[in-house]
C-alpha atoms as a PDB file:
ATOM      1  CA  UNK A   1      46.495  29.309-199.277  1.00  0.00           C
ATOM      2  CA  UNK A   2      47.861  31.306-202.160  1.00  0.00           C
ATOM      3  CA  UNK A   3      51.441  31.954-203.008  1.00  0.00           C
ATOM      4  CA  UNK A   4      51.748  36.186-203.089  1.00  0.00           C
ATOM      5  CA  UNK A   5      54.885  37.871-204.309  1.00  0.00           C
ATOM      6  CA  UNK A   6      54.951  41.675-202.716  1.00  0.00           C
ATOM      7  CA  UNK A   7      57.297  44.282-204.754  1.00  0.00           C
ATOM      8  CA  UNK A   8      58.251  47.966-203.205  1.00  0.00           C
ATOM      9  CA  UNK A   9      60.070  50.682-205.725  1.00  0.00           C
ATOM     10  CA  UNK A  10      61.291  53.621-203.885  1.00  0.00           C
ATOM     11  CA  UNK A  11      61.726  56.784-206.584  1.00  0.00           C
ATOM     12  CA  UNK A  12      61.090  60.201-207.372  1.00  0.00           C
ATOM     13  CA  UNK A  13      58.051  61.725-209.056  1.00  0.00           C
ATOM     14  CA  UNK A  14      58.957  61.500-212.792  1.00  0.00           C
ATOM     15  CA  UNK A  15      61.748  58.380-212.806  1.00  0.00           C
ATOM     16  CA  UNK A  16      58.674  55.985-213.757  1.00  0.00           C
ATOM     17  CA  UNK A  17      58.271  53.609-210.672  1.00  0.00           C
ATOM     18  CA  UNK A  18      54.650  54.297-211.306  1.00  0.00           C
ATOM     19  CA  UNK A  19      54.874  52.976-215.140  1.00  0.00           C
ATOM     20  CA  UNK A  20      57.719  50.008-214.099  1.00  0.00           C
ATOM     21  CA  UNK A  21      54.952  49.007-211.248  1.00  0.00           C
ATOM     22  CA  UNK A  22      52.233  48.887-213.914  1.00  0.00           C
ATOM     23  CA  UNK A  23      54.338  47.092-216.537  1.00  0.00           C
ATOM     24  CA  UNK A  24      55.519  44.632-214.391  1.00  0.00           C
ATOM     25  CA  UNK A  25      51.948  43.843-213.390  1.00  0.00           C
ATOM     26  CA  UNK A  26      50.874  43.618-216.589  1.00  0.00           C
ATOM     27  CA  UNK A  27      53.700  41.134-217.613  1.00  0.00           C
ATOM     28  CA  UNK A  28      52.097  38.638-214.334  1.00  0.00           C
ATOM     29  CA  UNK A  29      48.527  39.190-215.693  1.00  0.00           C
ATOM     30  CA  UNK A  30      49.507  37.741-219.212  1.00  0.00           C
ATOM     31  CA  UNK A  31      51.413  34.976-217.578  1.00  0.00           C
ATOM     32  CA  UNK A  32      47.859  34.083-215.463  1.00  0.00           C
ATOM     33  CA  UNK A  33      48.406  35.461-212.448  1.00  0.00           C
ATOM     34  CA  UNK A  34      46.392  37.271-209.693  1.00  0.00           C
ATOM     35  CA  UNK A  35      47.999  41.481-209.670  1.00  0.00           C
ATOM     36  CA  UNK A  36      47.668  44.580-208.234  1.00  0.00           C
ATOM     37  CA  UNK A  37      49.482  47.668-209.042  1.00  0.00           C
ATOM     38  CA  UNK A  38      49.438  51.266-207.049  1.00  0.00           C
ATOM     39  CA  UNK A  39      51.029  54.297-206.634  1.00  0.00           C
ATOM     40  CA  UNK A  40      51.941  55.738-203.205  1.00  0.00           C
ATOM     41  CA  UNK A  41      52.475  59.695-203.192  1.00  0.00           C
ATOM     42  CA  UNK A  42      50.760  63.081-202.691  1.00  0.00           C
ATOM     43  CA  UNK A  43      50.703  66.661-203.964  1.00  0.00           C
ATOM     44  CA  UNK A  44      54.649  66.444-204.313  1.00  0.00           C
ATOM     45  CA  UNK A  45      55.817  67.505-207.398  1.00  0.00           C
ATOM     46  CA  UNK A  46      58.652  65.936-210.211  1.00  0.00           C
ATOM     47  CA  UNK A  47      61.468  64.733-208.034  1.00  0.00           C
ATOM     48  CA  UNK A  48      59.654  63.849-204.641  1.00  0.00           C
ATOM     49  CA  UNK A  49      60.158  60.281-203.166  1.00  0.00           C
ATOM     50  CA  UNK A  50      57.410  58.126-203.922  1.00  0.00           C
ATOM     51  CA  UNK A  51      56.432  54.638-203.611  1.00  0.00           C
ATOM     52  CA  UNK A  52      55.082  52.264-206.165  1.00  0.00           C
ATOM     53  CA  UNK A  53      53.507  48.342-204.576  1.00  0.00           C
ATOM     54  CA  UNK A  54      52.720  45.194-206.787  1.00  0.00           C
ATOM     55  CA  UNK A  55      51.554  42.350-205.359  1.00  0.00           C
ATOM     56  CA  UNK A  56      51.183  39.020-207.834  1.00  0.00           C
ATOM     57  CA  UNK A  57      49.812  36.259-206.791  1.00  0.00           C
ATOM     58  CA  UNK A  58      48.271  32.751-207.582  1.00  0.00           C
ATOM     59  CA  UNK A  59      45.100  33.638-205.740  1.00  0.00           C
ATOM     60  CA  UNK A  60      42.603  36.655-205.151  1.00  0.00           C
ATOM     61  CA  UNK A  61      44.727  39.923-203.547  1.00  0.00           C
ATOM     62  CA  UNK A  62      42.002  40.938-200.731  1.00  0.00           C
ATOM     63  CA  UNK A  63      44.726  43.406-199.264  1.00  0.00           C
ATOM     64  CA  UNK A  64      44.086  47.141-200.167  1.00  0.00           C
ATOM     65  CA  UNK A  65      47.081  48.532-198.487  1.00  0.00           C
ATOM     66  CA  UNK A  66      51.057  49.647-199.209  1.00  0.00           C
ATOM     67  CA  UNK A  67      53.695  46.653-198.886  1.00  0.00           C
ATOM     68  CA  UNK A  68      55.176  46.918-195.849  1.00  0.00           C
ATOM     69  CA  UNK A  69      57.139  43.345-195.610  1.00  0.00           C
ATOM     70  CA  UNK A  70      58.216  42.629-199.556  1.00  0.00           C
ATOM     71  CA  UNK A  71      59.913  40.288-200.685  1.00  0.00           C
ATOM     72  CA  UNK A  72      61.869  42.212-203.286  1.00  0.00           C
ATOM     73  CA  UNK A  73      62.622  46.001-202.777  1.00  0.00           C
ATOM     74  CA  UNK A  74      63.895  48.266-205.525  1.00  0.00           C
ATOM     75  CA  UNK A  75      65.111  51.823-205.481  1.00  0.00           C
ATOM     76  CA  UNK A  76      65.565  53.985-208.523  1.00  0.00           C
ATOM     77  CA  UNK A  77      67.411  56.912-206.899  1.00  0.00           C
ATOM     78  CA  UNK A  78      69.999  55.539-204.746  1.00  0.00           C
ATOM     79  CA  UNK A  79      70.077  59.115-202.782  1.00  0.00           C
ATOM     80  CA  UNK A  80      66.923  57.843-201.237  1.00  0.00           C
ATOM     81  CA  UNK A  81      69.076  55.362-198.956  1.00  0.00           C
ATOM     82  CA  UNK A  82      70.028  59.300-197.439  1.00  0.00           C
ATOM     83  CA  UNK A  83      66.569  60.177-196.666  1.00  0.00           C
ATOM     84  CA  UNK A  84      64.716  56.481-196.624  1.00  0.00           C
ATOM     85  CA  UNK A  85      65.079  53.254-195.257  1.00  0.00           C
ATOM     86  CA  UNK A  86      63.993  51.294-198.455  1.00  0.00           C
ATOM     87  CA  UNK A  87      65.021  47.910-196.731  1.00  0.00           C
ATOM     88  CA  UNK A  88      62.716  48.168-193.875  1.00  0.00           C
ATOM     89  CA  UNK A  89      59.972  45.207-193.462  1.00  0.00           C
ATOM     90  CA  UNK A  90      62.244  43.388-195.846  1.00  0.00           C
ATOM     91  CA  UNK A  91      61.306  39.989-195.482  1.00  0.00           C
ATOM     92  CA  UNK A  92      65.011  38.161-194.406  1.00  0.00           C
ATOM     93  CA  UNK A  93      65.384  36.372-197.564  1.00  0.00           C
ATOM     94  CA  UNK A  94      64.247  39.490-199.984  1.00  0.00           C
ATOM     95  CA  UNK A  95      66.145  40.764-202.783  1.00  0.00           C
ATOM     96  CA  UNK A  96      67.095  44.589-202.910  1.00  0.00           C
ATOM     97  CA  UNK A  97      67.888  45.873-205.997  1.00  0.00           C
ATOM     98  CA  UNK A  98      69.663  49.779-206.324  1.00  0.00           C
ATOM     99  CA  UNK A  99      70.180  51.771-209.164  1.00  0.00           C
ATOM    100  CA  UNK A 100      74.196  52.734-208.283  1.00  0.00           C
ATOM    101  CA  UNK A 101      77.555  52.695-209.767  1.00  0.00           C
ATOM    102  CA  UNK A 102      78.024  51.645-206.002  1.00  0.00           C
ATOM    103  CA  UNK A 103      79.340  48.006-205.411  1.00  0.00           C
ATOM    104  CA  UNK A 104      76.694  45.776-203.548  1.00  0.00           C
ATOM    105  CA  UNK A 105      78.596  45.601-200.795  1.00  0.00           C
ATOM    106  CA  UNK A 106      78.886  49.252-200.204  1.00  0.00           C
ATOM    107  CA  UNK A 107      75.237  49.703-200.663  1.00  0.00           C
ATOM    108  CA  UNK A 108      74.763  46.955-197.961  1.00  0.00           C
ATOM    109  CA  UNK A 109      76.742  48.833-195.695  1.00  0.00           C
ATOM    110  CA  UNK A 110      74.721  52.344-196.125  1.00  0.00           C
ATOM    111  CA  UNK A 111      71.443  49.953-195.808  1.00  0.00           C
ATOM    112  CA  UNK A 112      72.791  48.697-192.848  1.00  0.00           C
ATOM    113  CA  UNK A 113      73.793  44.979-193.377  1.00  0.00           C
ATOM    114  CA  UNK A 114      70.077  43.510-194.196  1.00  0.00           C
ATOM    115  CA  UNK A 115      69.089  40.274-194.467  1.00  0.00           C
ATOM    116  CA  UNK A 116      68.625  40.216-198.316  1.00  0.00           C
ATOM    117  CA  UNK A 117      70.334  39.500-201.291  1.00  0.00           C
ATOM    118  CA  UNK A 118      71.671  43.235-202.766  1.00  0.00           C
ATOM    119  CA  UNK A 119      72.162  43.645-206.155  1.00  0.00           C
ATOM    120  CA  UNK A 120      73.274  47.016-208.029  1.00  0.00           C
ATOM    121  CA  UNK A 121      73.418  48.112-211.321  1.00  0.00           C
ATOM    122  CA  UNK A 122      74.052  51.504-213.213  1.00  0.00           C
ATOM    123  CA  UNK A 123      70.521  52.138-214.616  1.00  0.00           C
ATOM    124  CA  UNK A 124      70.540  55.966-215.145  1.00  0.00           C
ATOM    125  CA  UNK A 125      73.844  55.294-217.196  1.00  0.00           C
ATOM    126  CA  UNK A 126      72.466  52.364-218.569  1.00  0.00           C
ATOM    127  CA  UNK A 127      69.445  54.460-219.633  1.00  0.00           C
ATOM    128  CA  UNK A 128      71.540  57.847-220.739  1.00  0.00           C
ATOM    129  CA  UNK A 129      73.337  55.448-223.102  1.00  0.00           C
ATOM    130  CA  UNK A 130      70.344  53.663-224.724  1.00  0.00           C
ATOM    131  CA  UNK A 131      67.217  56.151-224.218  1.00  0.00           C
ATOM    132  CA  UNK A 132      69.221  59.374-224.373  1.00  0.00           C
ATOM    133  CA  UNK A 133      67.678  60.609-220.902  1.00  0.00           C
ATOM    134  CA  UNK A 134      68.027  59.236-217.788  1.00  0.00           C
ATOM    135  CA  UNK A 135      64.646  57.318-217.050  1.00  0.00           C
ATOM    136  CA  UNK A 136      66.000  53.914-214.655  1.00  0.00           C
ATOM    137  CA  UNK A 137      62.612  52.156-214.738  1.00  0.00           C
ATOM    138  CA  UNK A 138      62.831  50.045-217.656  1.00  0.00           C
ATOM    139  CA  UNK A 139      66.601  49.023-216.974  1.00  0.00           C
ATOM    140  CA  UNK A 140      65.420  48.411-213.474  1.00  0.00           C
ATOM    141  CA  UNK A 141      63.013  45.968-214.643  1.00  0.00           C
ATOM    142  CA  UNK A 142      65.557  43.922-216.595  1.00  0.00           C
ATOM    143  CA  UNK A 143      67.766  43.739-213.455  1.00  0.00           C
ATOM    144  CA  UNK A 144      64.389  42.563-211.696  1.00  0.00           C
ATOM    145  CA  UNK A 145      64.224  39.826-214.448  1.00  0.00           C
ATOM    146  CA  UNK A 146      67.758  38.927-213.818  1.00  0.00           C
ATOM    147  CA  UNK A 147      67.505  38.453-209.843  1.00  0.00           C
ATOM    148  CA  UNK A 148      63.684  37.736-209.114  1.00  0.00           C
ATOM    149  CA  UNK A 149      61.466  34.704-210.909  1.00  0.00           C
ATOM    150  CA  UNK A 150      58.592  37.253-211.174  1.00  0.00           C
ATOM    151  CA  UNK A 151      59.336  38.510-214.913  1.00  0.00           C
ATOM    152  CA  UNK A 152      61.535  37.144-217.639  1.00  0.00           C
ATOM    153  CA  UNK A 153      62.951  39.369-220.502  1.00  0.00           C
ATOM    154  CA  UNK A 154      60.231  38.318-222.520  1.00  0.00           C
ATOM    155  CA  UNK A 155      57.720  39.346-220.307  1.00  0.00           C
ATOM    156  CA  UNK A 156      59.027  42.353-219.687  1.00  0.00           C
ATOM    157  CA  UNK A 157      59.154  43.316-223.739  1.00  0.00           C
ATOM    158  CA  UNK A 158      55.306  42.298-223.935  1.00  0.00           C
ATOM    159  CA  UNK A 159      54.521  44.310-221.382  1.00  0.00           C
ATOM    160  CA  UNK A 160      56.570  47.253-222.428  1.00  0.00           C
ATOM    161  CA  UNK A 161      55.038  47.232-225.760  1.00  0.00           C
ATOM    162  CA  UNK A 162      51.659  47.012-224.566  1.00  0.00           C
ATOM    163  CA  UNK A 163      51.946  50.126-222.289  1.00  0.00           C
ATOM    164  CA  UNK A 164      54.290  52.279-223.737  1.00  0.00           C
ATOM    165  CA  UNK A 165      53.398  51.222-227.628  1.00  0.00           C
ATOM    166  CA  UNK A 166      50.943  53.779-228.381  1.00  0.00           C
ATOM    167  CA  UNK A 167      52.619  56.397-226.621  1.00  0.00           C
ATOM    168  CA  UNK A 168      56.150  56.223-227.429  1.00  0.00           C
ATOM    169  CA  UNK A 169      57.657  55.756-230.798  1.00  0.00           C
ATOM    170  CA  UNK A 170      59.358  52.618-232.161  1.00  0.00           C
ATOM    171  CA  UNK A 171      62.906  53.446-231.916  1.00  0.00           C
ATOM    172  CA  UNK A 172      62.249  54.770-228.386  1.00  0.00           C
ATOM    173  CA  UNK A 173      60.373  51.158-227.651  1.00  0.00           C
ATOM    174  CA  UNK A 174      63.430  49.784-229.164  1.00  0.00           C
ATOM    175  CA  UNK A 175      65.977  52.242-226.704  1.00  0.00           C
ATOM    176  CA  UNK A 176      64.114  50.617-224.171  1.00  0.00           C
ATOM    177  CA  UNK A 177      64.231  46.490-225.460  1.00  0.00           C
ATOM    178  CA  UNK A 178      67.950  48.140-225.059  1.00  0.00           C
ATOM    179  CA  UNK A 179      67.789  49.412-221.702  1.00  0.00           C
ATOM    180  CA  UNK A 180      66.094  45.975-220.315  1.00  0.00           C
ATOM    181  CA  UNK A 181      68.548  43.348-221.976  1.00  0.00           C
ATOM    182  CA  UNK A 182      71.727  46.192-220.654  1.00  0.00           C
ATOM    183  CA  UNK A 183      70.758  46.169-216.870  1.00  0.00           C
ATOM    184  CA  UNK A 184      69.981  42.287-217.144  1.00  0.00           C
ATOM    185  CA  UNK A 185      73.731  41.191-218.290  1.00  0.00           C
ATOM    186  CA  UNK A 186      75.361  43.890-215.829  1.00  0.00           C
ATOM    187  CA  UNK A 187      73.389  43.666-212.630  1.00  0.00           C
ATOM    188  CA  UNK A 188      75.647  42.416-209.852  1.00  0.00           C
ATOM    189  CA  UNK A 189      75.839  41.111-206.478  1.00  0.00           C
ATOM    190  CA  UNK A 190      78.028  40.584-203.869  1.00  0.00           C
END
């Protein structure tokens, strides 16, 4: 039976769950495995939640639907834990990671006390610092390298480069290399 690893972000329209999704599935496809990557919103507009599902795996992915018990959850916006419940269908031993200056234990108590590992880390001021905007995805990919054995840092820059090279310029790639090592030395947990 194959191994699958199921992956939720929770965001807004225009925080780049969508792109973080797709780069983290093209990081798995280099390393050999199995992906799929999808979007999950509608007519909303910039700044409506939205959802974002990657599923890697060592065999064929038959499933065609959203993720609805992951393994790891992560949330770009943390004012979505107001208005969403990104930790339901965790699976018991998942990993939540939030974009918050917020301890993990305070966001554990808002999520009310799941069964996962929670990790925070500051990835819009992470990403203000480095990028000069505040765009979480990329620093919330090297916090998922830092908590998760789905992506490494070198992975991630691959993957990065190959979908943001011929759209963004060097020193913004570079901003970003930035972003990803930042969020991987300062994510924390309890």
């Amino acid at each position: 039976m194959a191994t699958m690893t199921e992956v939720r972000w929770h965001g807004r329209g225009g925080q780049g769950a969508k792109t973080a999704g797709y780069i983290l599935a093209v990081a798995a496809a280099e390393e050999g495995w199995q992906v799929q990557a999808f979007p999950e919103y509608g007519a909303e507009r910039r700044g409506a939640p939205m959802r974002s599902y990657v599923r890697i795996s060592d065999g064929p992915i038959r499933l065609r639907s959203g993720i609805t018990n992951p393994e790891i959850v992560v949330v770009l916006d943390s004012s979505l834990l107001e208005s969403e419940n990104p930790a339901e269908g965790i699976v018991e031993d998942g990993i939540i990671i939030v974009n918050t200056s917020d301890s993990p234990a305070e966001i554990r108590e808002r999520l009310g006390n799941p069964a996962a590992e929670v990790w925070t880390v500051d990835a819009s001021q992470i990403s203000q610092d480095t990028i000069g905007r505040n765009m979480p995805n990329t620093p919330m990919l090297g916090a998922l390298a830092r908590v998760s054995d789905v992506l490494d840092l070198e992975g991630a820059r691959q993957a990065i480069r190959k979908q943001l090279g011929g759209k963004l310029s060097e020193k913004i790639i570079e901003a970003n290399f930035e972003a990803l090592q930042r969020a991987y030395d300062e994510v924390q947990s309890e």
